[in-house]
N, C-alpha and C. Protein backbone atom coordinates (compact mmCIF):
# COMPACT_ATOMS: atom_id res chain seq x y z
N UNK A 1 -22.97 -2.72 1.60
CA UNK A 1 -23.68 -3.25 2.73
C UNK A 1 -22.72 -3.29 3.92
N UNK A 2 -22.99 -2.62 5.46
CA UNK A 2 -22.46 -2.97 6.46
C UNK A 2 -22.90 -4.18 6.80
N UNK A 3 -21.63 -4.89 7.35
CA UNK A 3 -22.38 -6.64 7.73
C UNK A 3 -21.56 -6.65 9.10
N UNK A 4 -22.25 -6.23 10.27
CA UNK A 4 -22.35 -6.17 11.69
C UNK A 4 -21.44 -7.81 12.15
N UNK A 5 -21.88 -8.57 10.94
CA UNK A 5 -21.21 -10.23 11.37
C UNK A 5 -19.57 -10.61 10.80
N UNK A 6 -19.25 -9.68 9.88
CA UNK A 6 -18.12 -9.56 8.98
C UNK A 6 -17.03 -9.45 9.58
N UNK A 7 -15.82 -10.14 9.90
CA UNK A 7 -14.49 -9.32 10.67
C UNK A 7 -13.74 -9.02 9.56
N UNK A 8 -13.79 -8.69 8.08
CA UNK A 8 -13.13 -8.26 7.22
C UNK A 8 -13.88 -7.67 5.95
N UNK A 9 -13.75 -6.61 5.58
CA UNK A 9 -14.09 -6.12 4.56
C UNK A 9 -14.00 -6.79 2.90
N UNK A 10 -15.05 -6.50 1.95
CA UNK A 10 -15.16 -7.71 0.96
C UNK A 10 -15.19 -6.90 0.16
N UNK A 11 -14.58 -6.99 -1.20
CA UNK A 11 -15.12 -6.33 -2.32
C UNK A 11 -14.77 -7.11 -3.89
N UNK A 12 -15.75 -7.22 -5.27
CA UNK A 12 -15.35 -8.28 -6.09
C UNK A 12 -14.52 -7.21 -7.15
N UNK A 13 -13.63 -8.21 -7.59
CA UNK A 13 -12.99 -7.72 -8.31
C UNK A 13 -13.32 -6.80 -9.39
N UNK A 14 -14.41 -6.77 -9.54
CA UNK A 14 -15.00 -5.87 -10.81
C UNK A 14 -15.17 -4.20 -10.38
N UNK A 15 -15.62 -4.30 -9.26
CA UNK A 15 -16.09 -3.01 -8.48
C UNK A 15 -14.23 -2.44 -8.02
N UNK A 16 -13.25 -3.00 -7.77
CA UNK A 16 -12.40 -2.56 -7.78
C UNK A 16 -11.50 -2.37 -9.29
N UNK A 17 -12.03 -2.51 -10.08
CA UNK A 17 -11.62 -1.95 -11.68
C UNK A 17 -12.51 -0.72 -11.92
N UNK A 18 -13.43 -0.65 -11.48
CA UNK A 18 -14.72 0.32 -11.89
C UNK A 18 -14.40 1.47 -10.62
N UNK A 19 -14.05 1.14 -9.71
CA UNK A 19 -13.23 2.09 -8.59
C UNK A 19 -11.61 3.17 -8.74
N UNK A 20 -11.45 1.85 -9.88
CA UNK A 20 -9.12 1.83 -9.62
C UNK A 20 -8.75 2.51 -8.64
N UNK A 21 -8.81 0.92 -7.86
CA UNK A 21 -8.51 0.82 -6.71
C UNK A 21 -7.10 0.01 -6.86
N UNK A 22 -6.22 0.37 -6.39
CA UNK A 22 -4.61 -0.48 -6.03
C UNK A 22 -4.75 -1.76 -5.83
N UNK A 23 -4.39 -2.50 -6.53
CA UNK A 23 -4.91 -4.16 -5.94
C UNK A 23 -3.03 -4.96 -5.31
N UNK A 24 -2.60 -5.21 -4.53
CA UNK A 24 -1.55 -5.85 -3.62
C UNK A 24 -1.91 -7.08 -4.15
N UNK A 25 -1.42 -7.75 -5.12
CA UNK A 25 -2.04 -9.54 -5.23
C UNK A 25 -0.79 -10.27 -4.32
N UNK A 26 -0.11 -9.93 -3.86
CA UNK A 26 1.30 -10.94 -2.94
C UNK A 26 -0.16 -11.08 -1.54
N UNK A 27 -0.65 -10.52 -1.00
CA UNK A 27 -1.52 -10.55 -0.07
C UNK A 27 -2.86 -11.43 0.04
N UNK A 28 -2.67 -12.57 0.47
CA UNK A 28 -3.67 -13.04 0.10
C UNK A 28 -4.48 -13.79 1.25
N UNK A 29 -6.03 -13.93 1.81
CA UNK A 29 -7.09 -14.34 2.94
C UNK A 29 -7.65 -15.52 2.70
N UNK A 30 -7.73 -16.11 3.58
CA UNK A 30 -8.38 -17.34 3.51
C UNK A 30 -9.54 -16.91 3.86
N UNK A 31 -10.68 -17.37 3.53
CA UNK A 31 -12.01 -16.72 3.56
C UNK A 31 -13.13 -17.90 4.56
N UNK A 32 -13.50 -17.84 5.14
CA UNK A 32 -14.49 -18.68 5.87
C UNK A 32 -15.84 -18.36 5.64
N UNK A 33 -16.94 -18.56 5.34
CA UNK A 33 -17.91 -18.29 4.93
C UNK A 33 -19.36 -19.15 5.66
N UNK A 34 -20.21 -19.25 5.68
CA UNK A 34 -21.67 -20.09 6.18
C UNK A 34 -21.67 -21.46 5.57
N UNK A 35 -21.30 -21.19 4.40
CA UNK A 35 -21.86 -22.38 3.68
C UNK A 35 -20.28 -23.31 3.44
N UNK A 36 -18.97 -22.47 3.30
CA UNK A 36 -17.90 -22.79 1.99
C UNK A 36 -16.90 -21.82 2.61
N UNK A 37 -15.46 -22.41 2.23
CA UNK A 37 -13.99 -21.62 2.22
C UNK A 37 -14.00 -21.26 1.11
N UNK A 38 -12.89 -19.77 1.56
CA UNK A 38 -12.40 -19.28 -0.63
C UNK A 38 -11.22 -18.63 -0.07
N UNK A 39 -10.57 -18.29 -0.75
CA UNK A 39 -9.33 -17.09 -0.75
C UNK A 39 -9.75 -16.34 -1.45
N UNK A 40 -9.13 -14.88 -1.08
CA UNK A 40 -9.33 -13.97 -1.71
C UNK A 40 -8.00 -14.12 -2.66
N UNK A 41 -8.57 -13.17 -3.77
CA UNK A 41 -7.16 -13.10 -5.25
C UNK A 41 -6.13 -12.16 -4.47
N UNK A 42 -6.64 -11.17 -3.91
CA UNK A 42 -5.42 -10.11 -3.21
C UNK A 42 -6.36 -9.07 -2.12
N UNK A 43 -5.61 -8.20 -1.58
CA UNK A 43 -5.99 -7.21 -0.61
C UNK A 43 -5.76 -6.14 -1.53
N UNK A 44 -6.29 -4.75 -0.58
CA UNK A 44 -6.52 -3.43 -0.77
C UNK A 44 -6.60 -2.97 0.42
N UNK A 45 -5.06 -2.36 0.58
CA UNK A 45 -4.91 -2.24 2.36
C UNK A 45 -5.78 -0.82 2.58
N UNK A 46 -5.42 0.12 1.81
CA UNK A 46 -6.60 1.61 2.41
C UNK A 46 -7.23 2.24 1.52
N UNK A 47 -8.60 1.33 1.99
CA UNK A 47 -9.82 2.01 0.93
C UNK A 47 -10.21 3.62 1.63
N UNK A 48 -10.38 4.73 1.22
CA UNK A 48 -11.11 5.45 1.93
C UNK A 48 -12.51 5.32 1.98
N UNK A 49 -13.12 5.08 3.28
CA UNK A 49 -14.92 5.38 3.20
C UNK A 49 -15.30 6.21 4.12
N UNK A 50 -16.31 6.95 3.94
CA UNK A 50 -16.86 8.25 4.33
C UNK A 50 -18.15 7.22 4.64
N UNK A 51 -18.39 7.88 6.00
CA UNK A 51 -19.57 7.75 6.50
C UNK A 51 -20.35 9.02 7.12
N UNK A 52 -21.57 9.52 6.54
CA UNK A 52 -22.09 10.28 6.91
C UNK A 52 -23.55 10.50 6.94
N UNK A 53 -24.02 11.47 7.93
CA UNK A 53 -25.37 11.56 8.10
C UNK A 53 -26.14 12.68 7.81
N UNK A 54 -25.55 13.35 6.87
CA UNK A 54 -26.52 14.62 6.59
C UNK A 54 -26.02 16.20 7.15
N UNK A 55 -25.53 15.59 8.67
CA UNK A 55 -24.98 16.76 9.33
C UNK A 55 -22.84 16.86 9.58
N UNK A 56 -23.21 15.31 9.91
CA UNK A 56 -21.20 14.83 10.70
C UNK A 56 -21.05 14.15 9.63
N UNK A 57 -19.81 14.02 9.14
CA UNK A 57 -19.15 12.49 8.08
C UNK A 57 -18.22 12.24 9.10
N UNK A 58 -17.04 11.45 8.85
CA UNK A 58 -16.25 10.48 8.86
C UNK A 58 -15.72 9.62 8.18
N UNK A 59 -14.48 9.31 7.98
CA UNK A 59 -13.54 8.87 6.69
C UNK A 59 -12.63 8.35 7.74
N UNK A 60 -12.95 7.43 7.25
CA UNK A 60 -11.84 6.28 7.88
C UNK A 60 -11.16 5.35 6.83
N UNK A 61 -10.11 4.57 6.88
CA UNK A 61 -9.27 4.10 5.69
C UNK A 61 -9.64 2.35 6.24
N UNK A 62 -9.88 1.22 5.51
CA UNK A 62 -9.79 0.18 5.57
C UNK A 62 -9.19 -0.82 4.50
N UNK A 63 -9.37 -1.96 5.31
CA UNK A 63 -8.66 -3.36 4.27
C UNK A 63 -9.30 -4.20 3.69
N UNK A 64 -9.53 -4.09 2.21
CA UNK A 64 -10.55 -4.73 1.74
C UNK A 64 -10.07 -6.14 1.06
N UNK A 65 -10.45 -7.46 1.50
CA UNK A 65 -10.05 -8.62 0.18
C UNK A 65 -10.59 -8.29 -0.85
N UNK A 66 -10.01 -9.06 -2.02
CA UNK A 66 -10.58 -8.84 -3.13
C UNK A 66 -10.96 -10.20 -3.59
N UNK A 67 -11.87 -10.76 -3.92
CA UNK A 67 -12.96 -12.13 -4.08
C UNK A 67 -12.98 -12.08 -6.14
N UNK A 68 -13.45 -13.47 -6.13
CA UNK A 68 -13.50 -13.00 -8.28
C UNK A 68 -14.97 -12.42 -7.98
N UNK A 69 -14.96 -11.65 -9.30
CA UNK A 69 -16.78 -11.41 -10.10
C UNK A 69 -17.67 -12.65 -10.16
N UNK A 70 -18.28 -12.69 -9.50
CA UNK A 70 -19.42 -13.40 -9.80
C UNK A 70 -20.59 -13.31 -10.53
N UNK A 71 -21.48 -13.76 -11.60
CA UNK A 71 -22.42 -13.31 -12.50
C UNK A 71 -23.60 -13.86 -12.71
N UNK A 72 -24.59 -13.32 -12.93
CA UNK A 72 -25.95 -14.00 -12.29
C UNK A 72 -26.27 -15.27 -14.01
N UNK A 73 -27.45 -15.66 -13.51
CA UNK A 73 -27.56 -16.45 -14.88
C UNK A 73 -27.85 -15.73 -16.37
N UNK A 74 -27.98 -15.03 -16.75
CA UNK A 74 -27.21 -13.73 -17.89
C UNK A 74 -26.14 -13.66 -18.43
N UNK A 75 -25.40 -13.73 -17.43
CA UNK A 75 -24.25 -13.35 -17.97
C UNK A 75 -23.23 -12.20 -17.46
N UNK A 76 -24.38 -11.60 -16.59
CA UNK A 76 -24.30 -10.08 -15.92
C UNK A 76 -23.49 -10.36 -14.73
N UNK A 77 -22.19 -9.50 -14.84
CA UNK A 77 -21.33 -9.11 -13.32
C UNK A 77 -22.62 -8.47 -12.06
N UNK A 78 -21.84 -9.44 -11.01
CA UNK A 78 -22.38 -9.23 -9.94
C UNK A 78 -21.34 -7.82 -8.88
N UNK A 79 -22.03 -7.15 -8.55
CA UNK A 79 -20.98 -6.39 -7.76
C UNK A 79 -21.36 -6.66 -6.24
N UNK A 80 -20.10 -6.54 -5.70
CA UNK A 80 -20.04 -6.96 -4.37
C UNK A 80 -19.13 -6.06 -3.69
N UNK A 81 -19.70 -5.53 -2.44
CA UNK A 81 -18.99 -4.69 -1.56
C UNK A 81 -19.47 -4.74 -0.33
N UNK A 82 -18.46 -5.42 1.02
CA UNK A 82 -19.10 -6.17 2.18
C UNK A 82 -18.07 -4.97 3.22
N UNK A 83 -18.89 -3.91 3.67
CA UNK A 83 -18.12 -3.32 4.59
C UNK A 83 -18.29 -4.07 5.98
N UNK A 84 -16.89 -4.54 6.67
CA UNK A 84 -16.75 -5.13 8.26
C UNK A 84 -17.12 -4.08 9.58
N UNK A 85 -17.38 -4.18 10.70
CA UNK A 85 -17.33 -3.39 11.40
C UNK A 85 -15.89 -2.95 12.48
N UNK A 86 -15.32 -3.44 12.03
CA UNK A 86 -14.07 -2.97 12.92
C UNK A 86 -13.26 -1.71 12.94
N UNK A 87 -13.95 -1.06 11.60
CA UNK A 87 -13.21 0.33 12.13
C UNK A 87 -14.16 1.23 12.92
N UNK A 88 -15.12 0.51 13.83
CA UNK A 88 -15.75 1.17 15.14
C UNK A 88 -15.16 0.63 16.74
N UNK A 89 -14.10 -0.23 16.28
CA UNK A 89 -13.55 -0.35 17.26
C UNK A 89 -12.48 0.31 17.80
């Protein structure tokens, strides 16, 4: 999900095992949220993401926190991936 309101990129720890993605745990965000504060467990300084429309892409590298798994009432991992908008700036 792009989140137009986001100044930092989000992703849960599960989706970055299912990715292997580099996880930096010395790096760590204080998180501000609507409701609640959190820290993130660590960063992931350059994710590559491709954005494209059929005709043009674009690949740009970003910084993702990394947040725990969260799991619905099941039992079931939640995946989470909060793209920020700042690499349109």
């Amino acid at each position: 999900m792009i989140d137009s309101r986001s100044d930092s990129s989000i992703v849960s720890e599960n989706v970055t095992k299912h990715l292997e993605l580099k996880i930096d745990r010395k790096k760590i965000h204080r998180l501000n949220g609507v409701a609640n504060k959190s820290h993130s467990l660590s960063t992931i300084d350059s994710v590559p993401i491709t954005i494209e429309d059929g005709k043009n892409s674009e690949t740009i590298l970003d910084k993702f926190s990394v947040v725990p798994t969260k799991y619905d009432n099941n039992g079931k991992e939640l995946f989470l991936f909060i793209l920020s908008t700042q690499w349109q700036y």
